[in-house]
C-alpha atoms as a PDB file:
ATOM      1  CA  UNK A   1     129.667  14.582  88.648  1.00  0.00           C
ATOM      2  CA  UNK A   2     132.973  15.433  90.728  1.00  0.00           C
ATOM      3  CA  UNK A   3     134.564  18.520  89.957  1.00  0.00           C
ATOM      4  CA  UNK A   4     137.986  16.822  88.788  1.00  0.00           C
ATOM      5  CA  UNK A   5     135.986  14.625  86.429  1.00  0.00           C
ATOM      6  CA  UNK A   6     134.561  18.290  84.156  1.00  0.00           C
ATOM      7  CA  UNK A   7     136.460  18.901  80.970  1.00  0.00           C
ATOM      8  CA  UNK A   8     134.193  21.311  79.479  1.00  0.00           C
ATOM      9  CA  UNK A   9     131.309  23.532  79.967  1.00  0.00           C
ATOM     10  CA  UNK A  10     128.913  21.317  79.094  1.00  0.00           C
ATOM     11  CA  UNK A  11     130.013  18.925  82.089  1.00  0.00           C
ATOM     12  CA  UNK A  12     129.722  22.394  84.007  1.00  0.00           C
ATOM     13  CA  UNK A  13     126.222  22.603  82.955  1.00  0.00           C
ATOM     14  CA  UNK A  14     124.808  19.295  83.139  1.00  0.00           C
ATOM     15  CA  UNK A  15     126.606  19.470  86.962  1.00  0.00           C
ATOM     16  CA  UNK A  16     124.360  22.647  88.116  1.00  0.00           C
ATOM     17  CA  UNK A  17     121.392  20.520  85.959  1.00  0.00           C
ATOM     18  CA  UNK A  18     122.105  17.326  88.091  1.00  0.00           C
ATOM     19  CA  UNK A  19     121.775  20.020  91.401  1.00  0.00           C
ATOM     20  CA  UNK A  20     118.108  21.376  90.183  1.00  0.00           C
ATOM     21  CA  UNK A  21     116.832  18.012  89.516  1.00  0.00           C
ATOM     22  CA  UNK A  22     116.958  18.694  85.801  1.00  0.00           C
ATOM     23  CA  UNK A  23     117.974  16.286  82.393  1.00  0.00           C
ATOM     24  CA  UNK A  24     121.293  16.839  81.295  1.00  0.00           C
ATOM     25  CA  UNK A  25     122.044  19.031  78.052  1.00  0.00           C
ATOM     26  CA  UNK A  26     124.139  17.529  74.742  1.00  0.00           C
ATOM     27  CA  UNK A  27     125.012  21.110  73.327  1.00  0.00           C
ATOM     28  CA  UNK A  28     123.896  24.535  74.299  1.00  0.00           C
ATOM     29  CA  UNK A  29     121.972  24.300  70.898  1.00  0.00           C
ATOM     30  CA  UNK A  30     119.610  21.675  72.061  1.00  0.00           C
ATOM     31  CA  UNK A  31     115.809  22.416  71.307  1.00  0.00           C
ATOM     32  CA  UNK A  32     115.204  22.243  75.594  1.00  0.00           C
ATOM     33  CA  UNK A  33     114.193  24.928  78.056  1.00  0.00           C
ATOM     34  CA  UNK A  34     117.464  24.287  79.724  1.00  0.00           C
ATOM     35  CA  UNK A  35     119.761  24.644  76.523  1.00  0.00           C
ATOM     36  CA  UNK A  36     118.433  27.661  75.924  1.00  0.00           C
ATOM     37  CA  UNK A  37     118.763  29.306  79.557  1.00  0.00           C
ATOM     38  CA  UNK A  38     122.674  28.169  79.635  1.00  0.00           C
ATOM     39  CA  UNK A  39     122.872  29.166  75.979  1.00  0.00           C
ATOM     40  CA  UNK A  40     121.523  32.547  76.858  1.00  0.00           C
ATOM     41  CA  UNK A  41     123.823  32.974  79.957  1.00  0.00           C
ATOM     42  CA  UNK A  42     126.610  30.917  81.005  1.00  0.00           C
ATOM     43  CA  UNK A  43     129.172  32.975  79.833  1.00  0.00           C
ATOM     44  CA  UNK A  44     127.589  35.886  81.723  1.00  0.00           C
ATOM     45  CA  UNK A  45     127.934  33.572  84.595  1.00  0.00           C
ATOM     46  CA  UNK A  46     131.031  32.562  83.957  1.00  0.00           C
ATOM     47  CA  UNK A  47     132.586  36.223  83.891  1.00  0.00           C
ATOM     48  CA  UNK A  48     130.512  36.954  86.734  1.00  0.00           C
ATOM     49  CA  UNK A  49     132.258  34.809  89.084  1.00  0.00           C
ATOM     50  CA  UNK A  50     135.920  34.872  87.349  1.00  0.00           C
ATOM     51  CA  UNK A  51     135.591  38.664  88.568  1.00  0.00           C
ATOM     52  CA  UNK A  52     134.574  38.582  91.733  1.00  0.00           C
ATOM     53  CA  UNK A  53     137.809  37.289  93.760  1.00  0.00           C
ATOM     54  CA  UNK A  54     141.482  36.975  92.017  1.00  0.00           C
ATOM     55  CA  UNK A  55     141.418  33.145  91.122  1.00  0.00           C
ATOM     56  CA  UNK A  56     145.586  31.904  91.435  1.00  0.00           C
ATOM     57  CA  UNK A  57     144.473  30.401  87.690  1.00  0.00           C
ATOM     58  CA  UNK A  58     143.015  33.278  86.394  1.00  0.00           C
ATOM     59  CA  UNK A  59     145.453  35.888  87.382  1.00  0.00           C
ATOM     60  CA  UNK A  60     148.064  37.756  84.986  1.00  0.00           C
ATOM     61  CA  UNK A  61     150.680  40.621  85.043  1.00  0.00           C
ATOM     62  CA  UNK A  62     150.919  42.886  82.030  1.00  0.00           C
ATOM     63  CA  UNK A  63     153.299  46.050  81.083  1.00  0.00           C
ATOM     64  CA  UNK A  64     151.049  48.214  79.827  1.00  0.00           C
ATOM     65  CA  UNK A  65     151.978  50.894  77.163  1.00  0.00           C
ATOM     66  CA  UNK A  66     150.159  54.364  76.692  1.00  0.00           C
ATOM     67  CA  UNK A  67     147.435  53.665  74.690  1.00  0.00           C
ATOM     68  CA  UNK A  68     146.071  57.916  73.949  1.00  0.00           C
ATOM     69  CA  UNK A  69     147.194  61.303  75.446  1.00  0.00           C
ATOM     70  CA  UNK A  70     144.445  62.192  77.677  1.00  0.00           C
ATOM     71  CA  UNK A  71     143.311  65.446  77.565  1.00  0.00           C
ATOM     72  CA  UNK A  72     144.071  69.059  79.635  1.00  0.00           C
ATOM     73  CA  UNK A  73     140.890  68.682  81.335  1.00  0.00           C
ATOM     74  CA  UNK A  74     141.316  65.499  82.283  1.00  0.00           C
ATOM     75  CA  UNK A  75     142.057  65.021  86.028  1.00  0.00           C
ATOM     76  CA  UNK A  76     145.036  61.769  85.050  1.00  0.00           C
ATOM     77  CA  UNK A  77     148.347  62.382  82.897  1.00  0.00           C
ATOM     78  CA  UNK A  78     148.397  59.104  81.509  1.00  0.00           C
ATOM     79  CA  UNK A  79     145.742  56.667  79.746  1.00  0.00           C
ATOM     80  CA  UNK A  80     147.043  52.597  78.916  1.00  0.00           C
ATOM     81  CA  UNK A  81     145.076  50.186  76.822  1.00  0.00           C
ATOM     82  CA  UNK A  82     143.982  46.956  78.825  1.00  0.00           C
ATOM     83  CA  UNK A  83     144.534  43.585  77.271  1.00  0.00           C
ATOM     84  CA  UNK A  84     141.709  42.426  75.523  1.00  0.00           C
ATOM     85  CA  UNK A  85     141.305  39.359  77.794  1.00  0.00           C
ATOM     86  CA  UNK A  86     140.961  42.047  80.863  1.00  0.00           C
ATOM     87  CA  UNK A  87     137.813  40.797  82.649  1.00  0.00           C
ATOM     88  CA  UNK A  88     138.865  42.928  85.738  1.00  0.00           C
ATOM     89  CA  UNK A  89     142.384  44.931  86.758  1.00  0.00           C
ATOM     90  CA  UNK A  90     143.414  43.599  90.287  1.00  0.00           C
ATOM     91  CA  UNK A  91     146.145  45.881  91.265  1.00  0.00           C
ATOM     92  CA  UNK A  92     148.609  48.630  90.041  1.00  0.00           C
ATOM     93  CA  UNK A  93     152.147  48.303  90.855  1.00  0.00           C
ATOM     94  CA  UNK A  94     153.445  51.481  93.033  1.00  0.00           C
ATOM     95  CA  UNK A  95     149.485  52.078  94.266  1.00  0.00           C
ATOM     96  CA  UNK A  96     149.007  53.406  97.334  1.00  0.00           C
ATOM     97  CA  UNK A  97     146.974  55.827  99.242  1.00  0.00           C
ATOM     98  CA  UNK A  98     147.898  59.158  97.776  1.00  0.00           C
ATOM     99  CA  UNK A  99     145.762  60.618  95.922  1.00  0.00           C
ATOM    100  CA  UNK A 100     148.170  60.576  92.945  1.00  0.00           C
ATOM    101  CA  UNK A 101     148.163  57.409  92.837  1.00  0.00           C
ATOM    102  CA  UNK A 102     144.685  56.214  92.226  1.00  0.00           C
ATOM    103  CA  UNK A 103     143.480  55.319  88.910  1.00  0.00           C
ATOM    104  CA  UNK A 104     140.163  53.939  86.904  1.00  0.00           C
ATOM    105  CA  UNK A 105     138.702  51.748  84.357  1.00  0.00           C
ATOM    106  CA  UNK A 106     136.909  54.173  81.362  1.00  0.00           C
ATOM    107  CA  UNK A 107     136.324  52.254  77.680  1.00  0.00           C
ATOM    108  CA  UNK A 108     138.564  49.667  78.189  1.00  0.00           C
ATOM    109  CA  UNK A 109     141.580  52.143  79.442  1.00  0.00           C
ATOM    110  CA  UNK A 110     143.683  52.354  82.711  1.00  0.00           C
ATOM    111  CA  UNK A 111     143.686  55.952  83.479  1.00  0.00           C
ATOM    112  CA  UNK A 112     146.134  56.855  86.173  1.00  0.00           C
ATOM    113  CA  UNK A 113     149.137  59.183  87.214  1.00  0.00           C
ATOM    114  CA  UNK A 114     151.160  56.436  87.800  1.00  0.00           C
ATOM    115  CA  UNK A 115     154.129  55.494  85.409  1.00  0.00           C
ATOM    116  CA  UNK A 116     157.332  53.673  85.484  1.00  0.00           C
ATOM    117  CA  UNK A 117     159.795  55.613  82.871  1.00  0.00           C
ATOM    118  CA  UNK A 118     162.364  54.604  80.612  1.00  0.00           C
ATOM    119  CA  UNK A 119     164.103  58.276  79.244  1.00  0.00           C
ATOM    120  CA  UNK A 120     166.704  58.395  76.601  1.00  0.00           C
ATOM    121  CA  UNK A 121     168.031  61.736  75.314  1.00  0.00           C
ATOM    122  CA  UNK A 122     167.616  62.379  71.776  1.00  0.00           C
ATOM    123  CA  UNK A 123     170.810  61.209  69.831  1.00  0.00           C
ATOM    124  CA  UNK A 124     172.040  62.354  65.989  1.00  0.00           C
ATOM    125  CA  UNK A 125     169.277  61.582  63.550  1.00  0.00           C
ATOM    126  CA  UNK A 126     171.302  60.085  60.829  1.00  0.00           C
ATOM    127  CA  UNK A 127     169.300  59.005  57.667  1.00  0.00           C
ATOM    128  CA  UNK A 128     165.919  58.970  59.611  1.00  0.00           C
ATOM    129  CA  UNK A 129     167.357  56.700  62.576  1.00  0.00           C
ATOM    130  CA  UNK A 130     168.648  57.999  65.845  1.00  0.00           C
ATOM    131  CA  UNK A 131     171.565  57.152  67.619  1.00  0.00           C
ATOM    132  CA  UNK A 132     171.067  56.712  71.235  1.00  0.00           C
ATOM    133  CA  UNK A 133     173.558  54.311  72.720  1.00  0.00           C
ATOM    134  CA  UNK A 134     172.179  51.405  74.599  1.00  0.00           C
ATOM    135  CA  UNK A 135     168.662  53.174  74.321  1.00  0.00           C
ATOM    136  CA  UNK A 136     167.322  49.756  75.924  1.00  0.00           C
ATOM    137  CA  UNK A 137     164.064  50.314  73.489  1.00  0.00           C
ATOM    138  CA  UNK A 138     162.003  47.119  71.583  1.00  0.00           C
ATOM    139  CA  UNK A 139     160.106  46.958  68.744  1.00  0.00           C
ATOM    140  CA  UNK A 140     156.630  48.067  69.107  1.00  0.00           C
ATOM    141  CA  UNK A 141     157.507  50.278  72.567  1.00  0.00           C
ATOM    142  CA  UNK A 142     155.496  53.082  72.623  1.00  0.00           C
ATOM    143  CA  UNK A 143     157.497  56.627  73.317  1.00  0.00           C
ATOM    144  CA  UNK A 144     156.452  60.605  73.627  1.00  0.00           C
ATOM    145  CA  UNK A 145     158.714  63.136  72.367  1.00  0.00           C
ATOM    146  CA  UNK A 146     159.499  65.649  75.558  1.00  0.00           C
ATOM    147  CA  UNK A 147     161.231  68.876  74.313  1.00  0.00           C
ATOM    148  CA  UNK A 148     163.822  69.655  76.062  1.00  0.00           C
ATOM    149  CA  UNK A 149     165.592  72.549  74.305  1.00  0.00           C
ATOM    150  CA  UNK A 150     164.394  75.050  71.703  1.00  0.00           C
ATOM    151  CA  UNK A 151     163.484  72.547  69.588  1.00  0.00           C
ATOM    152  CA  UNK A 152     162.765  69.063  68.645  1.00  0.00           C
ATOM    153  CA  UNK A 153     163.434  67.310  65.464  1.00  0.00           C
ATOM    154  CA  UNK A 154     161.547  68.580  62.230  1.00  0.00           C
ATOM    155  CA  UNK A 155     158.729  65.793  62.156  1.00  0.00           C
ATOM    156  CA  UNK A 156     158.376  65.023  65.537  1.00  0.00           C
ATOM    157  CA  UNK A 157     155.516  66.277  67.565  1.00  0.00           C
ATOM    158  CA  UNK A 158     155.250  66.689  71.561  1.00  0.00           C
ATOM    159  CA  UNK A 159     151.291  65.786  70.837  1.00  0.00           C
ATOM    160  CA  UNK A 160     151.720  62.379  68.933  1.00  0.00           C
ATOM    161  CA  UNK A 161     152.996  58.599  70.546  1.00  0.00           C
ATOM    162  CA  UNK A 162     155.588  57.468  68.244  1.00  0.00           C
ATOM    163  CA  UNK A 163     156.098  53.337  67.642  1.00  0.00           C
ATOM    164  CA  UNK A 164     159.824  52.335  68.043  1.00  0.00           C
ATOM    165  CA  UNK A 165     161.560  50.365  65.267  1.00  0.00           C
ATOM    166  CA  UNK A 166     164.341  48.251  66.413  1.00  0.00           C
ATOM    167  CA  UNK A 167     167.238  48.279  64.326  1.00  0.00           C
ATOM    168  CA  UNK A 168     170.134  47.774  66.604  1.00  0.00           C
ATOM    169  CA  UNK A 169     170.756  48.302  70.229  1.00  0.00           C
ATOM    170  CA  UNK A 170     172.252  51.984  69.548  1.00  0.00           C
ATOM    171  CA  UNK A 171     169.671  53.017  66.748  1.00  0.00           C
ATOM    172  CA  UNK A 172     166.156  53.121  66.273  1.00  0.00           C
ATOM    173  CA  UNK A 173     163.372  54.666  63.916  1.00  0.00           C
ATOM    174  CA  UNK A 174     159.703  55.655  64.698  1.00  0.00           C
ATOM    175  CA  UNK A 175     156.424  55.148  63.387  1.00  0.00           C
ATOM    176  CA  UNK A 176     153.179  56.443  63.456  1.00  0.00           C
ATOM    177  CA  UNK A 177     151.896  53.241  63.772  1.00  0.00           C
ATOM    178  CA  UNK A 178     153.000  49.602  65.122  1.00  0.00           C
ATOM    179  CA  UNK A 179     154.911  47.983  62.485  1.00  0.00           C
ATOM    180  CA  UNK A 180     154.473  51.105  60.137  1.00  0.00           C
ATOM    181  CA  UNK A 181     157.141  53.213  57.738  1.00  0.00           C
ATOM    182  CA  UNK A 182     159.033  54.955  59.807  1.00  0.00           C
ATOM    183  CA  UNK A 183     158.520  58.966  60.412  1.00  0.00           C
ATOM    184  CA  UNK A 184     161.378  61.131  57.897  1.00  0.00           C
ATOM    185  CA  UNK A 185     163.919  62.812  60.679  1.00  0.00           C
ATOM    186  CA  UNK A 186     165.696  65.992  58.354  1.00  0.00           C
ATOM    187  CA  UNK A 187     167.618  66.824  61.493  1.00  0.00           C
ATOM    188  CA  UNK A 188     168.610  66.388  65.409  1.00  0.00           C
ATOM    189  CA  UNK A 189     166.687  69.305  67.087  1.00  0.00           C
ATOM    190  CA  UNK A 190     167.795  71.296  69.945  1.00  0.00           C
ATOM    191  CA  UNK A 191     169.876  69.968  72.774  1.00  0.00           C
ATOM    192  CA  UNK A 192     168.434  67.702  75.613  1.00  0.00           C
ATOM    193  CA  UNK A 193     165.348  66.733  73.986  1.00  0.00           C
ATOM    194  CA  UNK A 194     164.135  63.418  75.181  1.00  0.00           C
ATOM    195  CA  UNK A 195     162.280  60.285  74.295  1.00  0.00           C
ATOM    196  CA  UNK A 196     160.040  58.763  76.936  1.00  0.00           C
ATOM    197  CA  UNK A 197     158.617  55.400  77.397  1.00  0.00           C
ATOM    198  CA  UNK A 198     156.180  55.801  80.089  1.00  0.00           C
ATOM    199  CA  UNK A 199     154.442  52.068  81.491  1.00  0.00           C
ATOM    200  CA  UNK A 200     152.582  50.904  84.209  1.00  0.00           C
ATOM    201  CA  UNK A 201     152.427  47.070  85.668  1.00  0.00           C
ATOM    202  CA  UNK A 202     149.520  45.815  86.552  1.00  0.00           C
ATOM    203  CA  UNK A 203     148.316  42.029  87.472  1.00  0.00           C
ATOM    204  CA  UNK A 204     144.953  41.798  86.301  1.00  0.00           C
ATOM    205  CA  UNK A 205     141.979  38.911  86.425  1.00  0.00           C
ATOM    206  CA  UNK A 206     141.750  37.432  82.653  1.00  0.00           C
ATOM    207  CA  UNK A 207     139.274  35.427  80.900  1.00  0.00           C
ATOM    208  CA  UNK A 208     139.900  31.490  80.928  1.00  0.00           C
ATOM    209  CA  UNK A 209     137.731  29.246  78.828  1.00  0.00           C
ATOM    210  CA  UNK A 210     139.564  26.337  78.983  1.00  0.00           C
ATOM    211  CA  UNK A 211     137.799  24.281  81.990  1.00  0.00           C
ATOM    212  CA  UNK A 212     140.704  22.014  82.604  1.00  0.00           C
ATOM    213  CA  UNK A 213     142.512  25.092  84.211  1.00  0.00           C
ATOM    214  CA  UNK A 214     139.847  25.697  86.534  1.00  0.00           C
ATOM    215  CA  UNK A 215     140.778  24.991  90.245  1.00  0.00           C
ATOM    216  CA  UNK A 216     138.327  22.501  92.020  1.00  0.00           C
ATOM    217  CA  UNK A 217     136.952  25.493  94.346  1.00  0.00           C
ATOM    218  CA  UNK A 218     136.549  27.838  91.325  1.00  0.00           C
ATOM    219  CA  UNK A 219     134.464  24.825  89.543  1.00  0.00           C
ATOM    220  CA  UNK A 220     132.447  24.548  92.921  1.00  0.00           C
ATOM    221  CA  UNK A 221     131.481  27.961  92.961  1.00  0.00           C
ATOM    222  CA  UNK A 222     130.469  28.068  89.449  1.00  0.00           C
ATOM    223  CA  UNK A 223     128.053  25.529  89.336  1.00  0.00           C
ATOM    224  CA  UNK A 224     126.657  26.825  92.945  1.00  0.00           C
ATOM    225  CA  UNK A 225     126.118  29.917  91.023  1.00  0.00           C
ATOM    226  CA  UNK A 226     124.221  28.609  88.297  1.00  0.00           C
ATOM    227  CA  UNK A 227     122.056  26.783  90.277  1.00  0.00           C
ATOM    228  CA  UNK A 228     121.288  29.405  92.234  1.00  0.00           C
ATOM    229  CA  UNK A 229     120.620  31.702  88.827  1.00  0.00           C
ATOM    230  CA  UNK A 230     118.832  28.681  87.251  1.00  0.00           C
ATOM    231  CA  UNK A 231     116.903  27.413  90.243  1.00  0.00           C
ATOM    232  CA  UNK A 232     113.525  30.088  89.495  1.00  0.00           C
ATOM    233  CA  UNK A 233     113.426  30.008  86.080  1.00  0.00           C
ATOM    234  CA  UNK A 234     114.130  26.071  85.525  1.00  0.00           C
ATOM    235  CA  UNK A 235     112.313  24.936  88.797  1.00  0.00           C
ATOM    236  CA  UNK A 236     109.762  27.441  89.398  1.00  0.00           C
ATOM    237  CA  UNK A 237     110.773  27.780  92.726  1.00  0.00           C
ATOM    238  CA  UNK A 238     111.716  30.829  94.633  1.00  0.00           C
ATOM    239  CA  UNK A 239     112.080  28.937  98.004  1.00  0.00           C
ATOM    240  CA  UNK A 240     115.057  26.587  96.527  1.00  0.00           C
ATOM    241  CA  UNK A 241     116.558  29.778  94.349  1.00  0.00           C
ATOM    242  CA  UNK A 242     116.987  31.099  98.120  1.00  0.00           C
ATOM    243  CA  UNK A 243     118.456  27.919  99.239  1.00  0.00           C
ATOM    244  CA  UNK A 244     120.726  27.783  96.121  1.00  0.00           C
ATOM    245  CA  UNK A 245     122.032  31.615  96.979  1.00  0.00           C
ATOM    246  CA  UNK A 246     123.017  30.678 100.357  1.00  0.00           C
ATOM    247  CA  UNK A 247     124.844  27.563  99.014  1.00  0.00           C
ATOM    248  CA  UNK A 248     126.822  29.509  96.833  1.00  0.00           C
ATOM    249  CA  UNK A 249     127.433  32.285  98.876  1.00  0.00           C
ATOM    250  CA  UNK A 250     128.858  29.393 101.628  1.00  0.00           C
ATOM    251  CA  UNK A 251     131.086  27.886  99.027  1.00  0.00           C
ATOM    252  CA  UNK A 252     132.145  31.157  97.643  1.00  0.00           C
ATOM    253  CA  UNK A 253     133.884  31.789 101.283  1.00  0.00           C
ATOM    254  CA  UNK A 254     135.006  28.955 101.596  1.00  0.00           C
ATOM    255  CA  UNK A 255     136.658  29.253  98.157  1.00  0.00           C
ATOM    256  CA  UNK A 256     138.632  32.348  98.792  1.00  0.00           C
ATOM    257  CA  UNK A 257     139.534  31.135 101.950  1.00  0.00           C
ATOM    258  CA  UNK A 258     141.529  28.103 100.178  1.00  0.00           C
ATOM    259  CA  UNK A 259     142.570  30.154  97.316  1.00  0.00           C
ATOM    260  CA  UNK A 260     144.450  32.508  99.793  1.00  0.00           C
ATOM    261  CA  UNK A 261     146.179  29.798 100.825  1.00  0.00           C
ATOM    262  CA  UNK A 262     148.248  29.624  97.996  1.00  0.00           C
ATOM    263  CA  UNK A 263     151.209  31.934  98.370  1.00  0.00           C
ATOM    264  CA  UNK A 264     152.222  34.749 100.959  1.00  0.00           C
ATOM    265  CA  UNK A 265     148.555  36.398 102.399  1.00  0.00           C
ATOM    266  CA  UNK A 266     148.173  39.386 100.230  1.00  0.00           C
ATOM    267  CA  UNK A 267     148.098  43.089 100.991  1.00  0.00           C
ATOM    268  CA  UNK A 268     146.750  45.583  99.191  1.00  0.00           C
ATOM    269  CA  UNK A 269     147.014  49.197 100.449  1.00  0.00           C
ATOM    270  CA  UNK A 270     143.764  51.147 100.185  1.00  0.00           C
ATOM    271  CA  UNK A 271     142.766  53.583  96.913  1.00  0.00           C
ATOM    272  CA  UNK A 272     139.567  55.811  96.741  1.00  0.00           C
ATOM    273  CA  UNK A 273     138.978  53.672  93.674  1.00  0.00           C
ATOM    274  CA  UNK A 274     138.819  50.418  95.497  1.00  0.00           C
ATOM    275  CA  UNK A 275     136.605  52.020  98.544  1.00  0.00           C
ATOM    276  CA  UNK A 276     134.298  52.824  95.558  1.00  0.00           C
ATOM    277  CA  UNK A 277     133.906  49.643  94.360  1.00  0.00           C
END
């Protein structure tokens, strides 16, 4: 079956089936041996290959917020929840060489010393809300508490990430949590005391289930792979599983070579944490 003629994964399956020799499936909950093998790991497959090259489809940016305060002994400052649809983080805006700028993937967190910052000085507190004019803030922003003077507002803490409620472009509140009451304020602190917003950008590779997005290489590649990971235990042959790895391995490069194509040849500068991979 042609590539632009797959609408789903089953048509992605019964492809790589067609490419072993093998009957086609109706559902991955057939009774066959080969239901059960793409049952059991397609979607592995599937991840597999979204991850290893930064699809023009699968590709997203993201403003990440702080997700934790990471602690002393920790060698980053700063610690940003991934989107749950992360399969893999491509880049980090503002990465480069330096050593200060590298950062790593630990339990679903971005932990780097790289930030973008959006700083407001503490205004009047004024029936729990603070006046900061044109404070530039949403709802849902995540802000630290920096002290600045001798001391910051009763019920604010340097140790906690407050939620900011919106309330007009010159006042918010903050919560413990997103969409929670907001904190009580009883007064304004010491002088220059500051909020902080602290983000990082990154463009990351996402998960895409819906096979009608899928380019015509990226759908090539795919159901090289599975033959290739299907080939043994399907075919009982070792000598065509071989075969099948060199096929995809061809059509992999020949994939990223077209992919490229699309847009300005891309750049990236070199991190410790990409030599590692």
């Amino acid at each position: 079956m042609p590539a632009t003629e797959i609408t789903d994964d089953i048509g992605i399956v019964n492809a790589a089936l067609a490419g072993l020799s093998m009957n086609p499936i109706a559902a991955f909950t057939d009774n066959t041996e080969q239901a059960k093998l793409a049952n059991a790991t397609y979607r592995q497959h599937l991840e597999t290959v979204l991850s290893e090259h930064p699809w023009n489809f699968a590709m997203k940016h993201a403003t990440l917020d702080m997700a934790i305060k990471p602690k002393p002994a920790w060698r980053w400052d700063y610690a940003f929840s991934t989107p749950a649809d992360t399969l893999r983080v491509w880049e980090v805006e503002d990465q480069s060489a330096d050593e200060y700028d590298e950062w790593t993937i630990s339990d679903r967190l971005l932990l780097t010393n790289l930030t973008q910052n959006l700083q407001t000085i503490f205004g009047a507190v004024v029936a729990n809300t603070l006046d900061i004019e044109a404070h530039g803030y949403l709802e849902g922003d995540v802000v630290v508490a920096v002290k600045g003077g001798d001391v910051l507002p009763t019920g604010v803490s340097e140790d906690t990430l407050y939620f900011v409620k919106f309330i007009t472009v010159d006042k918010i509140q903050l919560a413990i949590t997103s969409g929670g009451a907001n904190i009580l304020l009883t007064n304004d602190g010491g002088a220059d005391n500051v909020l902080i917003r602290r983000t990082v950008d990154i463009r990351y590779i996402q998960y895409v289930s819906t096979v009608t997005l899928y380019s015509a290489q990226f759908l090539s590649v795919l159901i090289a792979k599975l033959e290739a990971e299907w080939a043994e235990p399907l075919v009982k042959a070792t000598t065509l599983g071989d075969r099948k790895d060199k096929k995809f391995d061809e059509k992999m490069a020949a994939a990223r070579s077209i992919d490229g194509q699309e847009g300005t040849p891309e750049r990236q500068d070199t991190s410790t944490w990409i030599d590692a991979r």
